[in-house]
Protein backbone atom coordinates (compact mmCIF):
# COMPACT_ATOMS: atom_id res chain seq x y z
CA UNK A 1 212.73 -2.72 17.95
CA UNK A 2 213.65 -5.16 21.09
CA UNK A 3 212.16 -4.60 24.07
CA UNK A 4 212.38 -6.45 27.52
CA UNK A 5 211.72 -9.94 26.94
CA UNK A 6 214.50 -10.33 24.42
CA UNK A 7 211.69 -10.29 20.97
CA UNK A 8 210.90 -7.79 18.27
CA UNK A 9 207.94 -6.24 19.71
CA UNK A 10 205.69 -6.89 17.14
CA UNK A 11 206.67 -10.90 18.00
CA UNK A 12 206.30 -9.86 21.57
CA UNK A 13 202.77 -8.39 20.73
CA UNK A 14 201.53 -11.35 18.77
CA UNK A 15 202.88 -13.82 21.35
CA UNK A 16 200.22 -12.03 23.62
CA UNK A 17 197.25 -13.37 21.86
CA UNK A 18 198.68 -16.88 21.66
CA UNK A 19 196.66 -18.25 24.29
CA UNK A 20 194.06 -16.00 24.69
CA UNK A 21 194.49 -13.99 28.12
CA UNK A 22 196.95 -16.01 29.69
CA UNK A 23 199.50 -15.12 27.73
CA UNK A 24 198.28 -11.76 27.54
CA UNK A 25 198.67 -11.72 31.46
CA UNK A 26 201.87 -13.09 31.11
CA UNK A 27 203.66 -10.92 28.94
CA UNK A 28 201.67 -7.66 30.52
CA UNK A 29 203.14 -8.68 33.99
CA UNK A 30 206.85 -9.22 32.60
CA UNK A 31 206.76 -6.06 29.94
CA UNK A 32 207.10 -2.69 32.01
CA UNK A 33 208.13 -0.24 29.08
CA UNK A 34 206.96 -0.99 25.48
CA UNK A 35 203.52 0.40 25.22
CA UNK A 36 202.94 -1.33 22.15
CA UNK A 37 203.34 -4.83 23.69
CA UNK A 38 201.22 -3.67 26.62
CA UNK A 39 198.56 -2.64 24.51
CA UNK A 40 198.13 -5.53 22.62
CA UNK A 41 198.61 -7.34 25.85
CA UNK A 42 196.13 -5.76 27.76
CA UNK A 43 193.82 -6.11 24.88
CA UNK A 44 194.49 -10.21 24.96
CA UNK A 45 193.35 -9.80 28.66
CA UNK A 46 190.23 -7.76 27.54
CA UNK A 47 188.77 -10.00 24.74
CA UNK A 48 189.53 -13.15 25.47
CA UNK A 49 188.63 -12.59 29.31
CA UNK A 50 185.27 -11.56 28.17
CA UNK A 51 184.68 -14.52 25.77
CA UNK A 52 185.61 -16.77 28.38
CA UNK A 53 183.39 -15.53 30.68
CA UNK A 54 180.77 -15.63 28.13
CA UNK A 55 181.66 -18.81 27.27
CA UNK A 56 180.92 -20.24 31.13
CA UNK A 57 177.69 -18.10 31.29
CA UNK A 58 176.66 -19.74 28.13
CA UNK A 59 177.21 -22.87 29.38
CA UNK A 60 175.12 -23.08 32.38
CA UNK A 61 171.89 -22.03 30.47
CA UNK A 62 171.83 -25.44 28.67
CA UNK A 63 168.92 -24.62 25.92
CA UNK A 64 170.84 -21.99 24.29
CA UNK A 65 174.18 -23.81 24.57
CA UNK A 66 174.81 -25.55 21.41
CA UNK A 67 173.95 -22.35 18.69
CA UNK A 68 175.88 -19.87 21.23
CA UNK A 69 178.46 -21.37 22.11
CA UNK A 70 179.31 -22.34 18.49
CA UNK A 71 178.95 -18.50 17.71
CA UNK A 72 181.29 -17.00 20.48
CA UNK A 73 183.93 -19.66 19.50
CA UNK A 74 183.69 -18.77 15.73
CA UNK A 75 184.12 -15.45 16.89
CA UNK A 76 187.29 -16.56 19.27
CA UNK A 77 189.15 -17.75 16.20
CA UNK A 78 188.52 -15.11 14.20
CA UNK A 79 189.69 -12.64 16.51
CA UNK A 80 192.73 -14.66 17.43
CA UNK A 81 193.67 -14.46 14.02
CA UNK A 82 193.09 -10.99 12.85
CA UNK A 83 194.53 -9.74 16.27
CA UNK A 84 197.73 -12.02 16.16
CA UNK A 85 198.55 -10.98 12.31
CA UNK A 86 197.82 -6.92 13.17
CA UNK A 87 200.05 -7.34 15.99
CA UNK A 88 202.57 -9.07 13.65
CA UNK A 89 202.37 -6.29 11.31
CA UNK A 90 203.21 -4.03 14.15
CA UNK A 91 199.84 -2.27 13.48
CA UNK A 92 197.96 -1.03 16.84
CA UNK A 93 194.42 -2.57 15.38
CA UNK A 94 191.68 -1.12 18.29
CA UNK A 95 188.36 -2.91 18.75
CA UNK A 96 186.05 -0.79 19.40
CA UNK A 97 184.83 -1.58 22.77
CA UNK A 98 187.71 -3.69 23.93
CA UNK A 99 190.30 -0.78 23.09
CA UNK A 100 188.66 1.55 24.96
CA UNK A 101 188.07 -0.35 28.03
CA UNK A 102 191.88 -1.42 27.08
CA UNK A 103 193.20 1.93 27.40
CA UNK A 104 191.54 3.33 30.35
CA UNK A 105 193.15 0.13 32.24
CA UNK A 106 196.97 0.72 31.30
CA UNK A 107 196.16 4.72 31.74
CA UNK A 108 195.76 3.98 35.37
């Protein structure tokens, strides 16, 4: 199924993880109708906002830097990877606190 920007949605959807929330941002502010693509855009927003802002809390405390740091970014790539294939397999794949917190935001 097409929808605004010209895609599939599900290539729409997985375009929104691409670069973490900035695409996400993108491609909510230009998609006004498919809820699918907003979903998964919104939830680009939601995770990879928070990483990144755990990401520059982490790196002001310098003594737990290194080991956490290495941890949230294993955890970026894996979650740019499962989301980006779910989203390609047009399958609306919640996380658990990120969907919710995802939901109540395009609900408003």
């Amino acid at each position: 199924m097409k929808q605004s920007l010209g895609f599939d949605e599900n290539i729409t959807a997985m375009l929104s993880y691409l670069l973490g929330w900035i695409t996400g941002l993108i491609i909510l502010l230009l998609e006004k109708d498919n809820s699918f693509v907003r979903f998964h855009a919104m939830q680009s927003i939601v995770v990879f906002g928070i990483l990144t802002l755990l990401t520059m809390v982490v790196s002001i405390v310098p003594f737990i830097y290194g080991l956490l740091l290495s941890v949230l970014n294993i955890i970026g790539v894996i979650l740019w990877i499962v989301l980006m294939i779910k989203a390609y397999q047009h399958e609306r794949f919640e996380l658990p606190v990120a969907s919710e917190l995802t939901n109540n935001l395009l609900n408003k």
